[in-house]
C-alpha atoms as a PDB file:
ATOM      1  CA  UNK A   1    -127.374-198.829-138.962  1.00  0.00           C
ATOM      2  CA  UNK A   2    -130.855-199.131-137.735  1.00  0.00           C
ATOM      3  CA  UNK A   3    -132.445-195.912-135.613  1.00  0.00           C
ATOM      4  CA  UNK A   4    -135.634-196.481-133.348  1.00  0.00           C
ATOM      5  CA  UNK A   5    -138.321-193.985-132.773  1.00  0.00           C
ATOM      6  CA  UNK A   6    -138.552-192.768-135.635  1.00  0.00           C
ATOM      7  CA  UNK A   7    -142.083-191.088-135.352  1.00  0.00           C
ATOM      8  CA  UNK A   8    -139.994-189.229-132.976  1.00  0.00           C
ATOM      9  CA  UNK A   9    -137.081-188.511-135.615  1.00  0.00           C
ATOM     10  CA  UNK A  10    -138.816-187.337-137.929  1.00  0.00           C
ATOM     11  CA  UNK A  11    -140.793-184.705-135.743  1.00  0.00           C
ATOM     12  CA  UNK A  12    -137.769-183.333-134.462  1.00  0.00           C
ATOM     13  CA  UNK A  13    -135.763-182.822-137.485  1.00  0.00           C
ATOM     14  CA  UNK A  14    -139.288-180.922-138.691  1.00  0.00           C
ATOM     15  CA  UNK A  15    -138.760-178.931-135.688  1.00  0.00           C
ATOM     16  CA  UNK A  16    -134.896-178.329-136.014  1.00  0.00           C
ATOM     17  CA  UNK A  17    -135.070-177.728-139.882  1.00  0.00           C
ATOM     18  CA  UNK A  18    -135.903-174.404-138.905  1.00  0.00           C
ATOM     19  CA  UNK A  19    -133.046-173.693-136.567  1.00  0.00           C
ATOM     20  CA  UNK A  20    -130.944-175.236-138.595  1.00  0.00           C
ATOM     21  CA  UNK A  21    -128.701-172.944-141.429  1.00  0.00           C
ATOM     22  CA  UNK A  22    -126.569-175.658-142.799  1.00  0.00           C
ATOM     23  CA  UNK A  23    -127.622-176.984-146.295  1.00  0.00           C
ATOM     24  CA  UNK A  24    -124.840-180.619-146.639  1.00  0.00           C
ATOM     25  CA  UNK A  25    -125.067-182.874-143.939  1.00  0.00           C
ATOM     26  CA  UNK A  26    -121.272-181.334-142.709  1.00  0.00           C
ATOM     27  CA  UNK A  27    -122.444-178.251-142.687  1.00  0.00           C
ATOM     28  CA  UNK A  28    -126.190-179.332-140.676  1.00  0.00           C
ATOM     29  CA  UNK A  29    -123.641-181.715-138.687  1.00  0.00           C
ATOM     30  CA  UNK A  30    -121.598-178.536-137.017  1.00  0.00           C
ATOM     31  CA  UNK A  31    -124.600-176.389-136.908  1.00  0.00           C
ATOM     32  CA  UNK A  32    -126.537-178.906-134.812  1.00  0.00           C
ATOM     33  CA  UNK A  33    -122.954-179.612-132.528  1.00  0.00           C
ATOM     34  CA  UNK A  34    -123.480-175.938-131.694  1.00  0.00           C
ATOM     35  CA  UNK A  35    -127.334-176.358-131.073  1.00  0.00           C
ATOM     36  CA  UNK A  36    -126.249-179.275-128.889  1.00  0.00           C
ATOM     37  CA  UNK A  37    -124.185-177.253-126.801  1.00  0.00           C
ATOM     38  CA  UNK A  38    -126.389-174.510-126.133  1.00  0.00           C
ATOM     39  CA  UNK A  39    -129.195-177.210-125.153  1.00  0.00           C
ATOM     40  CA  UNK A  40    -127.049-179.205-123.581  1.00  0.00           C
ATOM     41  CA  UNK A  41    -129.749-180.557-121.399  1.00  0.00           C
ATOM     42  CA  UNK A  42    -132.171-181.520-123.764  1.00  0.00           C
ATOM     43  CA  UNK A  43    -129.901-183.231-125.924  1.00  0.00           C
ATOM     44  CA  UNK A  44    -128.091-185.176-123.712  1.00  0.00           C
ATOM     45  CA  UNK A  45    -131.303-187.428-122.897  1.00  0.00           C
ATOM     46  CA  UNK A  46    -131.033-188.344-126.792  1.00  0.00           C
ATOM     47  CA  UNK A  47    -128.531-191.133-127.440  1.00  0.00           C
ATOM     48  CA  UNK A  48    -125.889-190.970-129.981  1.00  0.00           C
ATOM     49  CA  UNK A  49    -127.532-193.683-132.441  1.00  0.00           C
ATOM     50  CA  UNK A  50    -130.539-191.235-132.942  1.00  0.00           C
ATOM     51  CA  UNK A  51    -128.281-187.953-132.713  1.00  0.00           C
ATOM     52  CA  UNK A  52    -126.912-189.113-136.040  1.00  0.00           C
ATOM     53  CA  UNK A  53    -129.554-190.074-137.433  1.00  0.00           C
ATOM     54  CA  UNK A  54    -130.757-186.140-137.138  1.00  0.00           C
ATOM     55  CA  UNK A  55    -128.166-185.169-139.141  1.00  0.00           C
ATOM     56  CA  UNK A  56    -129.357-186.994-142.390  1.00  0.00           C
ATOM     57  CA  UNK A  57    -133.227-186.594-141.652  1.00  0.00           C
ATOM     58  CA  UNK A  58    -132.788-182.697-141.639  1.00  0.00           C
ATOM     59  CA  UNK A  59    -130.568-182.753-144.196  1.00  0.00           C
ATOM     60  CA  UNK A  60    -133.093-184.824-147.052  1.00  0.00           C
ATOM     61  CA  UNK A  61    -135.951-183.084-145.237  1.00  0.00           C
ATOM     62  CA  UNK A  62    -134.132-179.844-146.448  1.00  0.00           C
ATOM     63  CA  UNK A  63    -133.675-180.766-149.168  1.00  0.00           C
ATOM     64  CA  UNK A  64    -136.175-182.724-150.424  1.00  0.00           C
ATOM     65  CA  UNK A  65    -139.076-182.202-148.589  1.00  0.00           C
ATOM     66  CA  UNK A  66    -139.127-186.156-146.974  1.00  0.00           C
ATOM     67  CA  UNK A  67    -137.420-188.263-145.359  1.00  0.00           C
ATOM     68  CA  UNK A  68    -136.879-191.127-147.929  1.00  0.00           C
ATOM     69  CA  UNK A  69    -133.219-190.209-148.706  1.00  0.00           C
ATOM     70  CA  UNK A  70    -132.514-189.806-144.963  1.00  0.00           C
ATOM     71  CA  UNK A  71    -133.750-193.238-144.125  1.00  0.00           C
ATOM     72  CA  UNK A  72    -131.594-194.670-147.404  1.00  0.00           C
ATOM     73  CA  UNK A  73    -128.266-192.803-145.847  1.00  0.00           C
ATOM     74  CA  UNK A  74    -128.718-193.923-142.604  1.00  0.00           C
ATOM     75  CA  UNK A  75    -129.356-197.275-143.899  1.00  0.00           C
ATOM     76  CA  UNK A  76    -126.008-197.625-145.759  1.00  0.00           C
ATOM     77  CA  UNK A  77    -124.300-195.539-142.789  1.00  0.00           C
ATOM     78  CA  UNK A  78    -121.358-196.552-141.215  1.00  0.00           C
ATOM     79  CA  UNK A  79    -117.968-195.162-139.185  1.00  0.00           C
ATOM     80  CA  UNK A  80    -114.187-195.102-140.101  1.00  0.00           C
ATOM     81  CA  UNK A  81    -111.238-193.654-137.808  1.00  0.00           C
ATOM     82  CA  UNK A  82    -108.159-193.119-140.258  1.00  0.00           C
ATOM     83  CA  UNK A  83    -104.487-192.238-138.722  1.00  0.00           C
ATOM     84  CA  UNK A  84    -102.941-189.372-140.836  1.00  0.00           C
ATOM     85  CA  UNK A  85     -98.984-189.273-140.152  1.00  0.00           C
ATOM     86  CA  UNK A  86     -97.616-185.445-139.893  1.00  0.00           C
ATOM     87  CA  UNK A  87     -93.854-184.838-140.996  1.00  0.00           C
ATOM     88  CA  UNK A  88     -92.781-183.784-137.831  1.00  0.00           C
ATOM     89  CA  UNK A  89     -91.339-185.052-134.196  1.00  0.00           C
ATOM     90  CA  UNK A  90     -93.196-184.471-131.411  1.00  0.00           C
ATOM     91  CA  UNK A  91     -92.207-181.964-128.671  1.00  0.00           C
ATOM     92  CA  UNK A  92     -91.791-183.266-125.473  1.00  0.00           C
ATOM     93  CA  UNK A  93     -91.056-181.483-121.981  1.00  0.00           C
ATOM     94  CA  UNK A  94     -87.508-181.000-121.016  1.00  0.00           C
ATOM     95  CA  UNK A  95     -87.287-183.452-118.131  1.00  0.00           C
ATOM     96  CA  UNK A  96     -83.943-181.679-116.670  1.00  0.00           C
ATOM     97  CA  UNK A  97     -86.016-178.354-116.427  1.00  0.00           C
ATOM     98  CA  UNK A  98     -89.153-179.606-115.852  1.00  0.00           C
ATOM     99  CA  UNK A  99     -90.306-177.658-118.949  1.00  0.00           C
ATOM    100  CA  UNK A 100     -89.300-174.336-117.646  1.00  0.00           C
ATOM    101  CA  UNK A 101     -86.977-173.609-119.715  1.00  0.00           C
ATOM    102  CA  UNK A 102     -84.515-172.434-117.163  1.00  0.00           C
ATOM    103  CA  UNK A 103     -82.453-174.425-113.992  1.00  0.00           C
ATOM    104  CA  UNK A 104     -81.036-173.811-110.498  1.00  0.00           C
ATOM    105  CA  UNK A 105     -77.784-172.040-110.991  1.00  0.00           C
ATOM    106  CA  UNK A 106     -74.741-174.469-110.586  1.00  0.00           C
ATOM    107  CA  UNK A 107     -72.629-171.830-108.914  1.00  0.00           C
ATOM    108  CA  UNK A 108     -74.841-169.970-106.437  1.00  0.00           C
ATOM    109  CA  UNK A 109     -77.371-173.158-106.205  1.00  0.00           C
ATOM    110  CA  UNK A 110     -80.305-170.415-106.634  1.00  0.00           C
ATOM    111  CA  UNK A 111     -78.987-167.864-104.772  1.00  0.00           C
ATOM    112  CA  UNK A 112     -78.411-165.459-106.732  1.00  0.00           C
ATOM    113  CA  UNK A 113     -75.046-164.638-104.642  1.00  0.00           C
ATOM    114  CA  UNK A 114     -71.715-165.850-104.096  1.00  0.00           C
ATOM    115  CA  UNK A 115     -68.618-165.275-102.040  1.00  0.00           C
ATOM    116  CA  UNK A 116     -66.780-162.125-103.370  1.00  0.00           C
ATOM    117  CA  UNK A 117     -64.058-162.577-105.059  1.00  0.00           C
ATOM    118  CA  UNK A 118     -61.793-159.841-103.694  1.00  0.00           C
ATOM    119  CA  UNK A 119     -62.344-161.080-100.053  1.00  0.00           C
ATOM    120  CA  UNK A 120     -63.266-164.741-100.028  1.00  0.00           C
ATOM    121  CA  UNK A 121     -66.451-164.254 -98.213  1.00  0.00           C
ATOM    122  CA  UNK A 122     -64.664-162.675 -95.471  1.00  0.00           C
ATOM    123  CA  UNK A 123     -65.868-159.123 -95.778  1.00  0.00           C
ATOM    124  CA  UNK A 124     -62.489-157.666 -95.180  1.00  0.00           C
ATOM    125  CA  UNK A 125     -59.318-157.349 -96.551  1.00  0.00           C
ATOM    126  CA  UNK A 126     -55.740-156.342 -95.605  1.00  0.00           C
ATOM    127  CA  UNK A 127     -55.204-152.536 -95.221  1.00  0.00           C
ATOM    128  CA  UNK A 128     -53.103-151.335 -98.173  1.00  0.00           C
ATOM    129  CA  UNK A 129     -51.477-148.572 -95.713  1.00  0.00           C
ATOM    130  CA  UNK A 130     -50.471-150.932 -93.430  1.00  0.00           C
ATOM    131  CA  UNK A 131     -49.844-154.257 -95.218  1.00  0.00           C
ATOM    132  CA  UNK A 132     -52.258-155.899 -92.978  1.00  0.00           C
ATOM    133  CA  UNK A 133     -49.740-155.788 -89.375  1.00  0.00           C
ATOM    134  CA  UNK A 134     -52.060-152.805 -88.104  1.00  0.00           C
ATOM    135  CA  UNK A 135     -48.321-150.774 -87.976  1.00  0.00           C
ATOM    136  CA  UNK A 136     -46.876-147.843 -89.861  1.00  0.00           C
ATOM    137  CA  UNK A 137     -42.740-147.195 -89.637  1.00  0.00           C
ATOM    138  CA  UNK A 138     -42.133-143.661 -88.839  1.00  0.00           C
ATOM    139  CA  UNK A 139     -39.081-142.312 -90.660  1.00  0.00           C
ATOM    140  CA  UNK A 140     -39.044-139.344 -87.998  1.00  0.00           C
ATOM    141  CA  UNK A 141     -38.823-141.801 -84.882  1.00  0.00           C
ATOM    142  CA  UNK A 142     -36.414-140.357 -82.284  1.00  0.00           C
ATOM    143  CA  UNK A 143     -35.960-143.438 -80.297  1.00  0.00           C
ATOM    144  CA  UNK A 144     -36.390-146.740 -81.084  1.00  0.00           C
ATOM    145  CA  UNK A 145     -39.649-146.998 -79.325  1.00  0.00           C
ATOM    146  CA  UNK A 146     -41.098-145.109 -81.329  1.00  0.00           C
ATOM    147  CA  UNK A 147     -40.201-146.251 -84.694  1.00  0.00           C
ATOM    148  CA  UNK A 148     -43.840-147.965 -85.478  1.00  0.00           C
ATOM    149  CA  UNK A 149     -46.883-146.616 -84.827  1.00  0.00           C
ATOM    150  CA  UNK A 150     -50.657-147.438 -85.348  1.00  0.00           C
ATOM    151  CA  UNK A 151     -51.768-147.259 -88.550  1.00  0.00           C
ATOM    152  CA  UNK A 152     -54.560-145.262 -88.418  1.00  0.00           C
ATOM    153  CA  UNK A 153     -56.492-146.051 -91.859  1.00  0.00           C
ATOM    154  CA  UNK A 154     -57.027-149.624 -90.055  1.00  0.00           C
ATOM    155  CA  UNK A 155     -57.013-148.642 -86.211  1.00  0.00           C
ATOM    156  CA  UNK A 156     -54.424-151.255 -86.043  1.00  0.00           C
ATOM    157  CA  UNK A 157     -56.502-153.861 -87.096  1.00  0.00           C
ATOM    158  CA  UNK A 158     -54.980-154.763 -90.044  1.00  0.00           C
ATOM    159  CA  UNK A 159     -58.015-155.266 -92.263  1.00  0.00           C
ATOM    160  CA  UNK A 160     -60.667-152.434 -93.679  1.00  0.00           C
ATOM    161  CA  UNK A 161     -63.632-153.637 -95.090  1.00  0.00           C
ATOM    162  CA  UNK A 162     -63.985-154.832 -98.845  1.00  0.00           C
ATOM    163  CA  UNK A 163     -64.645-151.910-101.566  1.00  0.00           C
ATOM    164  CA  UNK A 164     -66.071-155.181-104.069  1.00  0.00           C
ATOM    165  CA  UNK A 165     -69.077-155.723-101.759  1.00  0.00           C
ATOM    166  CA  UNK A 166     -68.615-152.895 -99.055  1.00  0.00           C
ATOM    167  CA  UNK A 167     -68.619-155.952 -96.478  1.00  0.00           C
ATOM    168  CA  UNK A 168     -71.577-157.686 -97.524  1.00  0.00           C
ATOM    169  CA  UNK A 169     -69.228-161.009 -98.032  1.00  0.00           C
ATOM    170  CA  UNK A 170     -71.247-161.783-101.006  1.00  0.00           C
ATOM    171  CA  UNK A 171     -71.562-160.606-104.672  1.00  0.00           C
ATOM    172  CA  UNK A 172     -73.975-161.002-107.493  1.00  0.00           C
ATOM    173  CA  UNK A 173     -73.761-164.810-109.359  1.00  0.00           C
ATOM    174  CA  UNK A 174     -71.866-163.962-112.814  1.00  0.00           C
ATOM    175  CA  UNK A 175     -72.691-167.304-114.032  1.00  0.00           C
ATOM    176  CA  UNK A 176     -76.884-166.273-113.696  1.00  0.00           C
ATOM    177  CA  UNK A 177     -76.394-162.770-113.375  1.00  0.00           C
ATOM    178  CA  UNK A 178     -77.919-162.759-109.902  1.00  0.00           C
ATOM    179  CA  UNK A 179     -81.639-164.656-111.019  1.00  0.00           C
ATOM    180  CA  UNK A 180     -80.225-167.856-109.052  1.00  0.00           C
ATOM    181  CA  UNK A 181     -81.622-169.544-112.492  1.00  0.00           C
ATOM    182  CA  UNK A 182     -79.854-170.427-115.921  1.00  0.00           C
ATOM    183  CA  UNK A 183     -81.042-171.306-118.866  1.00  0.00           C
ATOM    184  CA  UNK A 184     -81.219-175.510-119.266  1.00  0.00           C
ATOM    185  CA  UNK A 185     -78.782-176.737-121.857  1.00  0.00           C
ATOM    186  CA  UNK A 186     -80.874-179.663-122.506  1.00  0.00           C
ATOM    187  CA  UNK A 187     -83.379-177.562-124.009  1.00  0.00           C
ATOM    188  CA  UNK A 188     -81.555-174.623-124.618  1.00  0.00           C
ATOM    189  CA  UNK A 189     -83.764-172.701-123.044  1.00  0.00           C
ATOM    190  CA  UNK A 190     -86.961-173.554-124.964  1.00  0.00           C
ATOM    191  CA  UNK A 191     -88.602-176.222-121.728  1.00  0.00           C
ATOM    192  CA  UNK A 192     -89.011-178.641-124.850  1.00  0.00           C
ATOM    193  CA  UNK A 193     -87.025-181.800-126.753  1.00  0.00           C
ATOM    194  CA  UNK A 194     -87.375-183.437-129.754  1.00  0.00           C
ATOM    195  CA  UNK A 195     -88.797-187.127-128.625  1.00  0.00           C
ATOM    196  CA  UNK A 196     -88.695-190.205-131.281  1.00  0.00           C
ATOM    197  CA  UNK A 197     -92.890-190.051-131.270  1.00  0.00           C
ATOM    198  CA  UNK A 198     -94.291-188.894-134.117  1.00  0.00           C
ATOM    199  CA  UNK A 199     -97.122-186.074-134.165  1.00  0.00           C
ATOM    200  CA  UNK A 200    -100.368-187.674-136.302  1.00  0.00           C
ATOM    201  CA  UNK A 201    -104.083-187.095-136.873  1.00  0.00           C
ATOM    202  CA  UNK A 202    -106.781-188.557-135.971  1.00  0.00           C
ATOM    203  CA  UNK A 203    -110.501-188.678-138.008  1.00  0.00           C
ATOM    204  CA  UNK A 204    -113.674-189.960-137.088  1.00  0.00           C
ATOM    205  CA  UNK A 205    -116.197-190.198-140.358  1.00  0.00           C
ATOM    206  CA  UNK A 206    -119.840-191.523-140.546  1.00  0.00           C
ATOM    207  CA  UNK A 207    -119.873-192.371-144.339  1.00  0.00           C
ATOM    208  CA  UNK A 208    -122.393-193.637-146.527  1.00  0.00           C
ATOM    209  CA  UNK A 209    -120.426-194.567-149.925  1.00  0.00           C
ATOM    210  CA  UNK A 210    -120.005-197.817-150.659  1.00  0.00           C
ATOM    211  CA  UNK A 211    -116.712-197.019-152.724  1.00  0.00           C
ATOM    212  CA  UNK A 212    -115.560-195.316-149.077  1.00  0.00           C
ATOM    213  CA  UNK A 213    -116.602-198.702-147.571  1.00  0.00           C
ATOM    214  CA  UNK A 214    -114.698-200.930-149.550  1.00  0.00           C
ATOM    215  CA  UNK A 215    -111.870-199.220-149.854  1.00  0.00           C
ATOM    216  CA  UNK A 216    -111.591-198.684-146.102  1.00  0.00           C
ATOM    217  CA  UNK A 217    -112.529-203.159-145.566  1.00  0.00           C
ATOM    218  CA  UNK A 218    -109.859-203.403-147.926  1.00  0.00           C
ATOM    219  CA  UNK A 219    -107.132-201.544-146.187  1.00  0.00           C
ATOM    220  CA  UNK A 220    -108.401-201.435-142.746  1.00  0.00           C
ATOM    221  CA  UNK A 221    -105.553-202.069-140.283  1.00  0.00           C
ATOM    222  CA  UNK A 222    -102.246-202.364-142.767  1.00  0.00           C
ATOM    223  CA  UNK A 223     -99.542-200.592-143.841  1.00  0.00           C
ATOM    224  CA  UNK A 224    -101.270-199.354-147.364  1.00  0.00           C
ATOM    225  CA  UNK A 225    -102.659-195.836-147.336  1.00  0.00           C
ATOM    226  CA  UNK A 226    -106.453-195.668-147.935  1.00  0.00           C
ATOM    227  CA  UNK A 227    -106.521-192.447-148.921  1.00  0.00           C
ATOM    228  CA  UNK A 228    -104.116-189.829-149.890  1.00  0.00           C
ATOM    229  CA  UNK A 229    -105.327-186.552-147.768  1.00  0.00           C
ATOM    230  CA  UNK A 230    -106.147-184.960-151.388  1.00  0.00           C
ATOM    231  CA  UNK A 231    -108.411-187.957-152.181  1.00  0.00           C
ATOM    232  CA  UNK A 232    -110.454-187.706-148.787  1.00  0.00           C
ATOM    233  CA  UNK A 233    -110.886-184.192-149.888  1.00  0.00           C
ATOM    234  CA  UNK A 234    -112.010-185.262-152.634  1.00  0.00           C
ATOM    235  CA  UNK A 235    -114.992-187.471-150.796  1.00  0.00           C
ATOM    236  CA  UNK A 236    -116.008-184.508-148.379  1.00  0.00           C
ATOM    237  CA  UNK A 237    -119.296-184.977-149.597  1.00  0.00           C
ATOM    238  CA  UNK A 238    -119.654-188.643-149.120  1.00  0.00           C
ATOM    239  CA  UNK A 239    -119.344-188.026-145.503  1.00  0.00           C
ATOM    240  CA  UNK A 240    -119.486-185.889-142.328  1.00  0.00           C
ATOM    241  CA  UNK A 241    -116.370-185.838-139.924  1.00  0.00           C
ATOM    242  CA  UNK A 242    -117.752-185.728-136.830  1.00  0.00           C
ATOM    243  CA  UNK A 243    -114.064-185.366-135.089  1.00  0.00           C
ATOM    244  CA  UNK A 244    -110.509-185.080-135.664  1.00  0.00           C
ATOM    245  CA  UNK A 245    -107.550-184.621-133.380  1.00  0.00           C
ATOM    246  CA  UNK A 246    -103.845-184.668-133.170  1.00  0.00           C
ATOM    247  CA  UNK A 247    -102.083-187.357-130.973  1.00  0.00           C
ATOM    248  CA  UNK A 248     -98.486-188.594-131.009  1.00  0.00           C
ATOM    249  CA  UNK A 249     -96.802-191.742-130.345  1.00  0.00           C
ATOM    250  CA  UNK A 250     -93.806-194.120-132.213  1.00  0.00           C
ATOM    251  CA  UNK A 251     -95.337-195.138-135.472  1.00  0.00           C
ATOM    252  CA  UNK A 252     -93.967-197.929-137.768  1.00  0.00           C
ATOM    253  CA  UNK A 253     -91.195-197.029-140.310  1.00  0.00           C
ATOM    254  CA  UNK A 254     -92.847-197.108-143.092  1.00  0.00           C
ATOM    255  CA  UNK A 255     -96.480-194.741-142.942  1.00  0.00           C
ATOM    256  CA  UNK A 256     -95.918-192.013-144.891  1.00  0.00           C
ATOM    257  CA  UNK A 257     -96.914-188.327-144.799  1.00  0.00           C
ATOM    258  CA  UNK A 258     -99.863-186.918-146.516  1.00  0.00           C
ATOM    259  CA  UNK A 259    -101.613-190.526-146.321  1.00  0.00           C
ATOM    260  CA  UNK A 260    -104.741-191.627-144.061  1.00  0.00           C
ATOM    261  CA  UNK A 261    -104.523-195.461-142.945  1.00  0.00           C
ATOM    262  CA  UNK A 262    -107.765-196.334-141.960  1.00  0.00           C
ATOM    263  CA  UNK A 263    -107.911-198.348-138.138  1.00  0.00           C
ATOM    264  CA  UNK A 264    -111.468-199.043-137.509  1.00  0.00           C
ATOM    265  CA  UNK A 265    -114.269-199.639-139.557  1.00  0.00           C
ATOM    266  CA  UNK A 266    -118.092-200.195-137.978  1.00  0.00           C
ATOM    267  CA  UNK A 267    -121.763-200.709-138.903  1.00  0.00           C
ATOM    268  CA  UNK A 268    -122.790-199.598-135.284  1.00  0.00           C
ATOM    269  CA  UNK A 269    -121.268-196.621-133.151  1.00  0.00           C
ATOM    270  CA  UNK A 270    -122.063-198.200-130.557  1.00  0.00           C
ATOM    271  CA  UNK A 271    -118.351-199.193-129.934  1.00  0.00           C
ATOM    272  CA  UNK A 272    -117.142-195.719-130.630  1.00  0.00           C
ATOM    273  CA  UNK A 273    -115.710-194.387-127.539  1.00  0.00           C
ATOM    274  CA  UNK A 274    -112.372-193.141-129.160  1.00  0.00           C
ATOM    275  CA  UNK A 275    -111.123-192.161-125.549  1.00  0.00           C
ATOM    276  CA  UNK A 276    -111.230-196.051-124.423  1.00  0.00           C
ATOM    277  CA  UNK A 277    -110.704-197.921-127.732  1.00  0.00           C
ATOM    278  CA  UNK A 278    -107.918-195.767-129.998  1.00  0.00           C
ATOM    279  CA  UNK A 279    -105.778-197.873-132.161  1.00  0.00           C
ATOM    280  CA  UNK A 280    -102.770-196.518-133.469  1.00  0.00           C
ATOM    281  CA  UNK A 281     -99.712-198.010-135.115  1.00  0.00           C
ATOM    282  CA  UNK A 282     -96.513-198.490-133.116  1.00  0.00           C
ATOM    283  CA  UNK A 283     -93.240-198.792-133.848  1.00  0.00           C
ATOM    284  CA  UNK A 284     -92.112-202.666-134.223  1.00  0.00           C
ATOM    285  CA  UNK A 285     -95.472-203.795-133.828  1.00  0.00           C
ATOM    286  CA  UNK A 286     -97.324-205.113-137.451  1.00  0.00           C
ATOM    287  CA  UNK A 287    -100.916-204.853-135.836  1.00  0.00           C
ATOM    288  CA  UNK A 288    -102.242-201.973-134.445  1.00  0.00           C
ATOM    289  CA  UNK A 289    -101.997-200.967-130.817  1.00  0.00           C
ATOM    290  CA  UNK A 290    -105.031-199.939-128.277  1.00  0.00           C
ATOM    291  CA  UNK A 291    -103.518-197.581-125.572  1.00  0.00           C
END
């Protein structure tokens, strides 16, 4: 990796030394991210070549009082995205619910309400004094005239209203318990399923070891781990991850857990864009994949 200006380089990272607490070039790298932020408008007329440059010209400025290491690790730099499989499905959202965890109710369609039971929606029932003819027999009739008369607990109507929902015609949904929702049995409740795409990790490196690079040439876009995670920790000083992420997606059968499989490997950034050009293994596929 070659960086231009570097009158201009070098003045700056005298100039950001200051400002600057971190002592490794991981530790300068998230301290100037930070900076960046904050001075968001200055920085972003700087392109990304000489951004990174900045981080090894303060750090061997710190450190050494020049810049002849800086210019040596920039010189041997170079980038590496690795995969890192996690043990675990990922969650998708419940398509019957929608991710809310909770439908339309089957029995009151949303409601909340359905047709009481005691009167069938009618609001009214038969009259228990009268048997629902509106008439009373009177045991005391003299004539024969006279031997029904109204019932007066009806009027003669033959129906009084309905003590279940005092003539409303409607009751409270026992299936939802009036909420006109219930909880999705797809999901049981949660808004999310278990899909057959696999949660992994994602990390971006700028290295400068040659053992990092070789290893990395070596592997680059197979099945064979390059690293187990405790061996990249291992080599946390032979380089500064600039970004990691999680992602998911159906991965061949046989990556394993706790392994990084490294997917790109470059001299230049300048084809770096990991939102355009992310590789990632997929299931039945030997090569890797660019969504």
């Amino acid at each position: 990796m070659e960086i231009k200006a570097e009158k201009k380089l070098r003045s700056l990272a005298r100039k950001l030394e200051e400002l600057i607490d971190g002592v490794t070039p991981q530790s300068i790298y998230d301290d100037l991210v930070q900076l960046m932020k904050s001075q968001s408008e200055y920085f972003k007329l700087l392109d990304k070549e000489f951004l990174v440059g900045l981080i090894f010209y303060i750090y061997s400025y710190k450190r050494y009082g020049s810049f002849e290491m800086g210019q040596k690790m920039v010189k041997d730099l170079f980038f590496a995205n690795f995969i890192a499989p996690a043990n675990e499905n990922y969650m998708k959202t419940c398509d019957n619910c929608g991710g809310d965890g909770d439908i339309e109710c089957g029995e009151c369609y949303g409601s909340g309400q359905v047709d009481c039971h005691n009167c069938d929606g009618v609001g009214k029932v038969d009259c228990d004094d009268c048997g629902g003819t509106g008439e009373l027999e009177d045991d005391d009739a003299e004539s024969e005239e006279e031997v029904y008369h109204t019932c007066s607990f009806c009027a003669g109507t033959g129906q009084v209203e309905c003590d279940a929902c005092d003539g409303d015609k409607v009751e409270s949904c026992g299936e939802c318990r009036g909420n006109g929702r219930e909880s999705c049995d797809y999901c049981d409740g949660t808004g999310e399923v278990e899909s057959e795409e696999l949660v992994y990790y994602v990390y971006e490196i700028c290295a400068w070891s040659k053992n990092i690079y070789d290893r990395c040439e070596l592997k680059m876009n197979t099945d064979e781990p390059t690293f187990s995670e405790d061996e990249f920790y291992r080599f946390r000083n032979a380089y500064v991850l600039l970004h990691h992420f999680d992602d998911h997606d159906e991965l061949i059968d046989n990556l394993e857990t706790d392994e990084l499989y490294c997917f790109l490997l470059e001299k230049d950034d300048a084809d770096l864009d990991i939102s355009n050009s992310m590789k990632i293994m997929v299931h039945g596929y030997p090569e890797y994949y660019i969504n």
